[in-house]
Protein backbone atom coordinates (compact mmCIF):
# COMPACT_ATOMS: atom_id res chain seq x y z
CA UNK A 1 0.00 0.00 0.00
CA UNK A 2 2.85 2.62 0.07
CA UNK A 3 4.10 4.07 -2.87
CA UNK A 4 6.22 2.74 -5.08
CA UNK A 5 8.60 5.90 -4.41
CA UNK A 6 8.65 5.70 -0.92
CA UNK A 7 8.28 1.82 0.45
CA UNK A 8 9.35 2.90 4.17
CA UNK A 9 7.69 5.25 6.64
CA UNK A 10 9.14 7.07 9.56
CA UNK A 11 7.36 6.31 12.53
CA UNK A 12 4.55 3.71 14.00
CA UNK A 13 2.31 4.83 16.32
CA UNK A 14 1.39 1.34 18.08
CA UNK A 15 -1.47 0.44 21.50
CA UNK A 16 -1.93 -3.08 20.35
CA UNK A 17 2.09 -4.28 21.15
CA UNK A 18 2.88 -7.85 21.16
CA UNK A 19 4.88 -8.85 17.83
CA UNK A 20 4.53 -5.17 16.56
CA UNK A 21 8.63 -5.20 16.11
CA UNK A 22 8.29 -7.58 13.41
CA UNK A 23 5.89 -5.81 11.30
CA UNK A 24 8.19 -2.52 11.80
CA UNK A 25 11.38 -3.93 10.99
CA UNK A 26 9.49 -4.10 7.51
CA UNK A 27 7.90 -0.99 7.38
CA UNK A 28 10.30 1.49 9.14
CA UNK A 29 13.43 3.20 7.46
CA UNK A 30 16.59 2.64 9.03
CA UNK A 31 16.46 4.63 12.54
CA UNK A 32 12.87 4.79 12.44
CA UNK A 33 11.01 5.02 16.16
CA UNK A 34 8.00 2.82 17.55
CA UNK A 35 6.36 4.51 19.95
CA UNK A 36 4.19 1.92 22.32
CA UNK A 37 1.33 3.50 24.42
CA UNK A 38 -0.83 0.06 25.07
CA UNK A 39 -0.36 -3.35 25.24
CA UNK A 40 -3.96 -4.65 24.50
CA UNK A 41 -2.33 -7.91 22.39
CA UNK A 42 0.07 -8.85 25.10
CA UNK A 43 1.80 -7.24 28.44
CA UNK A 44 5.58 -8.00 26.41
CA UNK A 45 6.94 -7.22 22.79
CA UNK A 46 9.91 -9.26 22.09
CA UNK A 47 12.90 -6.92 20.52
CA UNK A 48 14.86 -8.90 17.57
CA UNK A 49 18.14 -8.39 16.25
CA UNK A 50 16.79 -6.78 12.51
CA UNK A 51 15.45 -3.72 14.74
CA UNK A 52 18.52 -3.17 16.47
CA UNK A 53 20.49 -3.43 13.06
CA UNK A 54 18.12 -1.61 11.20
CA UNK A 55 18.76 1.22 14.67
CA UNK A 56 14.86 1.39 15.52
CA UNK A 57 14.07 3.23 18.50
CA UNK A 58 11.32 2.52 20.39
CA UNK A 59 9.88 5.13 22.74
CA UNK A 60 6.91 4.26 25.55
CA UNK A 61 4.08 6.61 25.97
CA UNK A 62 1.65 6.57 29.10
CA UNK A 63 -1.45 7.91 29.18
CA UNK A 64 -0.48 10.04 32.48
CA UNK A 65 -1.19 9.93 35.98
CA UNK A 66 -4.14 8.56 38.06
CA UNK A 67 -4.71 12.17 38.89
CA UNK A 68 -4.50 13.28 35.58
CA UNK A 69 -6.76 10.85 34.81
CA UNK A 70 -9.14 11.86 38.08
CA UNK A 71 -8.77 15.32 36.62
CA UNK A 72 -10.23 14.68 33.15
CA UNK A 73 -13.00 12.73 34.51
CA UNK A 74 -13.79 15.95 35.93
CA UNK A 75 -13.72 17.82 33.43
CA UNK A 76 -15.51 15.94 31.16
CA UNK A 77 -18.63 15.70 33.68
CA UNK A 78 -18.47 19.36 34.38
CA UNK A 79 -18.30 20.32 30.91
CA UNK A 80 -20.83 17.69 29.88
CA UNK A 81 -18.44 16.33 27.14
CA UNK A 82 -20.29 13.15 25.46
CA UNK A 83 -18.14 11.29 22.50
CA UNK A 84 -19.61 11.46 19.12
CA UNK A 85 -21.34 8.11 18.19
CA UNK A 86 -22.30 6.85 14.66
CA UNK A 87 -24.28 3.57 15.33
CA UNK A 88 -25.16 1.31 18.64
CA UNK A 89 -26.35 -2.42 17.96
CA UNK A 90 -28.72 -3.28 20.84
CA UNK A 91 -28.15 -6.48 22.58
CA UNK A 92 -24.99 -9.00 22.11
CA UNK A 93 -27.35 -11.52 20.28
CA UNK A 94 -28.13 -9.02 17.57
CA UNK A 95 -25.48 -10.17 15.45
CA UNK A 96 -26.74 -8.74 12.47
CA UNK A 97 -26.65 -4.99 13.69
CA UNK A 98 -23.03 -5.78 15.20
CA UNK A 99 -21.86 -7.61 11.84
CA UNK A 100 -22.94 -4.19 10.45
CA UNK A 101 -20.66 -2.02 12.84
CA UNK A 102 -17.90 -4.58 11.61
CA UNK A 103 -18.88 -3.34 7.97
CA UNK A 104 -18.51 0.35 8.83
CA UNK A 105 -14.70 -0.39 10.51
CA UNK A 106 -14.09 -1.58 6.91
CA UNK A 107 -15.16 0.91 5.26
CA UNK A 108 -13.94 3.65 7.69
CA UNK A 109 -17.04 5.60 6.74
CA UNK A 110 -18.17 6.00 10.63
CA UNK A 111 -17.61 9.56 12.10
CA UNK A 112 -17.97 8.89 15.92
CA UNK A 113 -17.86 5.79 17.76
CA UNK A 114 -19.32 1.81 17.05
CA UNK A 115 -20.97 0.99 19.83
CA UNK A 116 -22.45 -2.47 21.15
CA UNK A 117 -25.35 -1.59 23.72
CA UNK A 118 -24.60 -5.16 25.91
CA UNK A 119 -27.92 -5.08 27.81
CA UNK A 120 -29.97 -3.32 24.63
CA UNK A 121 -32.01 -0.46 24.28
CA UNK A 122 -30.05 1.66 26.21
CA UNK A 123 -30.37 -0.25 29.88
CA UNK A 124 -27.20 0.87 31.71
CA UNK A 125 -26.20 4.33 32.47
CA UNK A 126 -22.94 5.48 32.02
CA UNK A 127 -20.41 5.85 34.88
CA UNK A 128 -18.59 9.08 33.66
């Protein structure tokens, strides 16, 4: 998918981790970075010898304090701050409404969030 002019990018921007390093090793120029803020795959990423020849640098990012964190729950309450959501499927077993969320990932044509209402119609509140 990149062109034929440039078949290397600078950075990747990674949350997932676990074998991420192999992927970049193909997709980074020489001293590109990897910057890890998540590690929803797996809690380690193995390191192999291609990144350290190619000189990859990889970087961690956290997502900041607890009382950062307290503080933007706070703010997003007293500012009233709701995310932007495209479509909700109501109910786990309606697997044809969340087949269709699945279709709009693919076709990146959602603006806000994909949501799967668990309970349906709405039944829990949110906690923020």
């Amino acid at each position: 998918m990149l062109p034929k002019e440039r078949r290397v990018i600078d950075a990747i921007i990674d949350g997932a981790g676990g074998d991420i390093t192999d992927k970049a090793v193909k997709l980074l120029k020489v001293g590109g970075v990897v910057v890890q803020y998540g590690m929803t795959v797996s809690p380690k990423m193995s390191w192999s010898m291609q990144a350290v020849l190619k000189n990859i640098e990889l970087r961690g990012s956290t997502m900041g304090s607890r009382k950062e964190f307290a503080d933007m729950v706070a703010f997003v309450n007293e500012k009233g701050l709701r995310p932007v959501i495209s479509k909700v499927a109501h109910g786990l077993d309606n697997t044809a409404a969340i087949e269709d969320l699945f279709d709009e990932m693919k076709k990146g044509s959602q603006f806000g969030k994909l949501v799967i209402d668990e309970i349906g119609k709405g039944g829990a509140k949110s906690k923020l």
